[in-house]
Every structure is written in structure tokens, then in C-alpha cells.
Protein backbone atom coordinates (compact mmCIF):
# COMPACT_ATOMS: atom_id res chain seq x y z
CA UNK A 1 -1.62 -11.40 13.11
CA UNK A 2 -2.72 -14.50 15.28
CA UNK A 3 0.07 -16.55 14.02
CA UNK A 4 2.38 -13.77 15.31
CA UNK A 5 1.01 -14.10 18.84
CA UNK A 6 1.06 -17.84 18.90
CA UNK A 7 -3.09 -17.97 18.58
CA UNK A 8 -4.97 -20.23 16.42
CA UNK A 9 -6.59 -18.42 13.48
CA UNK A 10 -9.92 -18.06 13.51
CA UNK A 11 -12.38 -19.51 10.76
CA UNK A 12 -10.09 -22.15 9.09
CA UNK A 13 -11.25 -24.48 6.64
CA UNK A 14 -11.76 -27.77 7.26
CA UNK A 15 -9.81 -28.88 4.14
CA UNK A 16 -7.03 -27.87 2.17
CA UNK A 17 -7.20 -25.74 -1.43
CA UNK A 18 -5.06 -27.19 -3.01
CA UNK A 19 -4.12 -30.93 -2.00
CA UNK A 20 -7.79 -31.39 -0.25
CA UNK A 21 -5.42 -32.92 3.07
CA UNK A 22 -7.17 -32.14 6.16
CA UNK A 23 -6.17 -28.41 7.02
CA UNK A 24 -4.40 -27.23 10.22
CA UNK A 25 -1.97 -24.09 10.84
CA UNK A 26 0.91 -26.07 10.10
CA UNK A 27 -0.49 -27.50 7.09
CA UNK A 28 -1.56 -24.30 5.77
CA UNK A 29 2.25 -23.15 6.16
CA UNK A 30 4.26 -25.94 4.67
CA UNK A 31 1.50 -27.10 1.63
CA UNK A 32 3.70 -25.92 -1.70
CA UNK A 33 0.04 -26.47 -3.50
CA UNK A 34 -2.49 -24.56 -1.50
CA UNK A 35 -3.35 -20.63 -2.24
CA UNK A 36 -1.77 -19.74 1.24
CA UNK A 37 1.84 -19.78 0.76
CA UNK A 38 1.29 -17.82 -2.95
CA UNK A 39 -0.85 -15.06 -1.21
CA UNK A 40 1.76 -14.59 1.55
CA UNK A 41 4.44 -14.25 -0.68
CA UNK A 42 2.44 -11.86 -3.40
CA UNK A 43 1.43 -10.02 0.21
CA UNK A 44 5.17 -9.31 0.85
CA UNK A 45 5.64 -8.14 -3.01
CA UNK A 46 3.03 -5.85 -3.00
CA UNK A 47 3.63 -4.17 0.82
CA UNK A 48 7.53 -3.77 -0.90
CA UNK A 49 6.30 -1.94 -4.11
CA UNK A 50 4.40 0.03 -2.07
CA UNK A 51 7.35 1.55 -0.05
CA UNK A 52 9.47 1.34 -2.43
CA UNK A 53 6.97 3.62 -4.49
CA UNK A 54 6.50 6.33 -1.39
CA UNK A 55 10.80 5.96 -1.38
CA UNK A 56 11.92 6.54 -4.86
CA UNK A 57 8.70 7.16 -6.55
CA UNK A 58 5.56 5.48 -8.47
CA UNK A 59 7.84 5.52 -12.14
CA UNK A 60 10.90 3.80 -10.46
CA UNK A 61 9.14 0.52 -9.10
CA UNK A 62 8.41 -2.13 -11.53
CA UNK A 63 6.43 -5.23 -10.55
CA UNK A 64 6.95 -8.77 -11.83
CA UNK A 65 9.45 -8.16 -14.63
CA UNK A 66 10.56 -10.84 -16.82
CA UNK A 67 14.99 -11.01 -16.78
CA UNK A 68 15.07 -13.58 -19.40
CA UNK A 69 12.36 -14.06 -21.87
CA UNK A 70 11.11 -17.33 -22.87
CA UNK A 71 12.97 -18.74 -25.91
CA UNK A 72 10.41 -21.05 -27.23
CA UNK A 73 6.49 -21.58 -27.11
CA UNK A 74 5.99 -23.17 -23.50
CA UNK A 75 9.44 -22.51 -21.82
CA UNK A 76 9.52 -20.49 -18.53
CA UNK A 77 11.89 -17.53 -18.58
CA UNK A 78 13.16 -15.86 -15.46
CA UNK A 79 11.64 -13.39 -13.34
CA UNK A 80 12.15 -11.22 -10.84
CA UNK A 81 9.09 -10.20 -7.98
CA UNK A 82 10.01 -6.05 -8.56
CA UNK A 83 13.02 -4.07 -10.26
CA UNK A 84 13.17 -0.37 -8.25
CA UNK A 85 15.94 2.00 -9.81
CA UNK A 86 18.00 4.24 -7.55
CA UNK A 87 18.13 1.66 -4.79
CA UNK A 88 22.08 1.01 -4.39
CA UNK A 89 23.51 2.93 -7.08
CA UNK A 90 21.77 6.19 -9.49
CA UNK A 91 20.48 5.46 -12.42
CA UNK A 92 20.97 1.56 -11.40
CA UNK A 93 18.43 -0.94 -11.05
CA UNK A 94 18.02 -3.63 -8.81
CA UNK A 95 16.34 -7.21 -8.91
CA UNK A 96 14.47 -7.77 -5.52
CA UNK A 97 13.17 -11.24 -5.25
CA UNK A 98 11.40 -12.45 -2.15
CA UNK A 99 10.94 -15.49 -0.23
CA UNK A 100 9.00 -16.50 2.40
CA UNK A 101 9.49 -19.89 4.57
CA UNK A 102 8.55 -21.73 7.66
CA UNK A 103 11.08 -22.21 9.69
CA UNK A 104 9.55 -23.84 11.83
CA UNK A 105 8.62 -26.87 8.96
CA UNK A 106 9.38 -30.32 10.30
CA UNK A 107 12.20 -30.43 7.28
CA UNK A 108 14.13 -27.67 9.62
CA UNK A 109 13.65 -28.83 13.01
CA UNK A 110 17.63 -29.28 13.18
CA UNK A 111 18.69 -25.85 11.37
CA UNK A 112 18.78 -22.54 12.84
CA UNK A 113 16.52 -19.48 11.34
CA UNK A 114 19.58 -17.89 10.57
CA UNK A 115 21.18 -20.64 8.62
CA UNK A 116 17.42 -21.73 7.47
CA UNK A 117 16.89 -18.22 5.59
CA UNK A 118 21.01 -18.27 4.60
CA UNK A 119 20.56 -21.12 2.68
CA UNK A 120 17.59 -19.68 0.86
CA UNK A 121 19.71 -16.70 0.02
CA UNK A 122 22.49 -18.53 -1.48
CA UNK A 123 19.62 -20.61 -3.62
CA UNK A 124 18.18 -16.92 -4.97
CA UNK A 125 21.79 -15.51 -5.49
CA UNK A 126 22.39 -18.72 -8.09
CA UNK A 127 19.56 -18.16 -10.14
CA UNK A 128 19.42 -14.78 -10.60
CA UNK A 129 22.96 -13.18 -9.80
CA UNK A 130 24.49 -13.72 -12.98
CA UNK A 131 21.34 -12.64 -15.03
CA UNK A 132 21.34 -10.07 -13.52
CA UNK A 133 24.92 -8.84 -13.48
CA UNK A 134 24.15 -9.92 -17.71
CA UNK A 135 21.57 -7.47 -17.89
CA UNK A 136 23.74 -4.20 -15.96
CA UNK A 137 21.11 -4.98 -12.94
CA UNK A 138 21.83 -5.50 -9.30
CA UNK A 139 20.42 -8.46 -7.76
CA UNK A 140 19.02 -8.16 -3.69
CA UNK A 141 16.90 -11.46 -2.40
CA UNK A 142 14.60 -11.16 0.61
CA UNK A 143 13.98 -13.98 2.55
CA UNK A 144 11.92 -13.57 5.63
CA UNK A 145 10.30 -16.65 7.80
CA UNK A 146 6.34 -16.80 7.81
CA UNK A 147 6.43 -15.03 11.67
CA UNK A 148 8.52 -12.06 10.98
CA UNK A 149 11.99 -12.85 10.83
């Protein structure tokens, strides 16, 4: 909520989680290793499974569900953040898969939020679409910046 309003957090650690750099706001939004940036996106995930449950019921949202499974011992497969059915089409489900960014990261001081959270779109739609479209399931991203947009 205070990073909404522009305010300082209150409380925040001296050092960082996961890299042990010396924490500030905008390290704790850009570090890819600290438990921040996982815990924003998982809050996103589950605040989505939750409507989606109150919109098309508890039996139609699925959470973390694995597109392709792993072919060997150690490899990743793919997955998806939630699958709700009825979404687009009856009977149809669809792939949701959610990402959150700062636009406001030194990398994207010359890029517009708009082209910022295009571009993060277009990376989602590559990996997943054609999965996906393999398996008879839509595929939706959601990519929202780290203040709302």
C-alpha cells in the first residue's frame, strides 16, 4: 500500500534475502533472487484464484498446473500459474499466467509502461501459446507493473 502512495515502507531490512546487497525499495523491486518479487507474484496468483473461484466456482479453478510434464529425472516441464474452465469459451479451459514487473527498473527508463508490459506479453504468448493450443487450452497472460498498472 505505501509503495502505491509514493511512501517509504515501513520496517525494511537492512539487507537483502537473497543476494545479502544492502536493501532499499528499489532494490527490493528489481532483485530476481530475493523472496519479494516471488511473494508478489504468488500474491497476484492467489487474489486471481480467489475470484475466479467466487466467478465460476471452487471445482473450475486449478492452481499451478503442470502443461508439459518433465520428460526425464531433473528436467523442468512447463507450467501454468492457474487453468479456470468456462472463462472464454464452455466447457474450455484457459491457461492464465501472470507477471509482475517494475517498470520503473533502471533497465526501462527509456520504454513506456505500455510497451514495457507489451513486450512481456509477447515473451508469455511464445512459451506457452502453442502448448497450449497442443493441449485444446486457451492461453491468457497477465502482466501488471509492481504499482498497479
Amino acid at each position: 500500500m505505501a509503495i502505491r502512495y509514493a511512501y517509504e515502507p515501513l520496517k525494511m531490512p537492512t539487507h537483502c534475502d537473497g543476494c545479502g546487497a544492502a536493501y532499499s525499495l528499489d532494490h527490493a523491486l528489481n532483485c530476481g533472487v530475493g523472496g519479494l518479487v516471488i511473494r508478489r507474484h504468488n500474491e497476484v496468483v492467489d487474489v486471481l484464484c480467489d475470484l475466479s473461484a467466487k466467478a465460476w466456482g471452487e471445482s473450475a479453478v486449478r492452481k499451478e498446473v503442470m502443461i508439459v510434464e518433465p520428460e526425464e529425472e531433473g528436467e523442468k516441464g512447463v507450467r501454468t500459474d492457474m487453468v479456470v474452465r468456462g472463462v472464454w469459451e464452455r466447457q474450455k479451459d484457459v491457461s492464465f499466467d501472470v507477471c509482475v514487473t517494475n517498470a520503473g527498473a533502471p533497465s526501462y527508463r527509456k520504454q513506456s509502461t505500455a510497451s514495457i508490459l507489451k513486450s512481456k506479453a509477447k515473451t508469455k504468448k511464445a512459451h506457452h501459446s502453442r502448448l497450449c493450443e497442443d493441449k485444446s487450452i486457451h492461453f491468457t497472460p497477465l502482466c501488471v507493473t509492481v504499482d498497479g498498472v
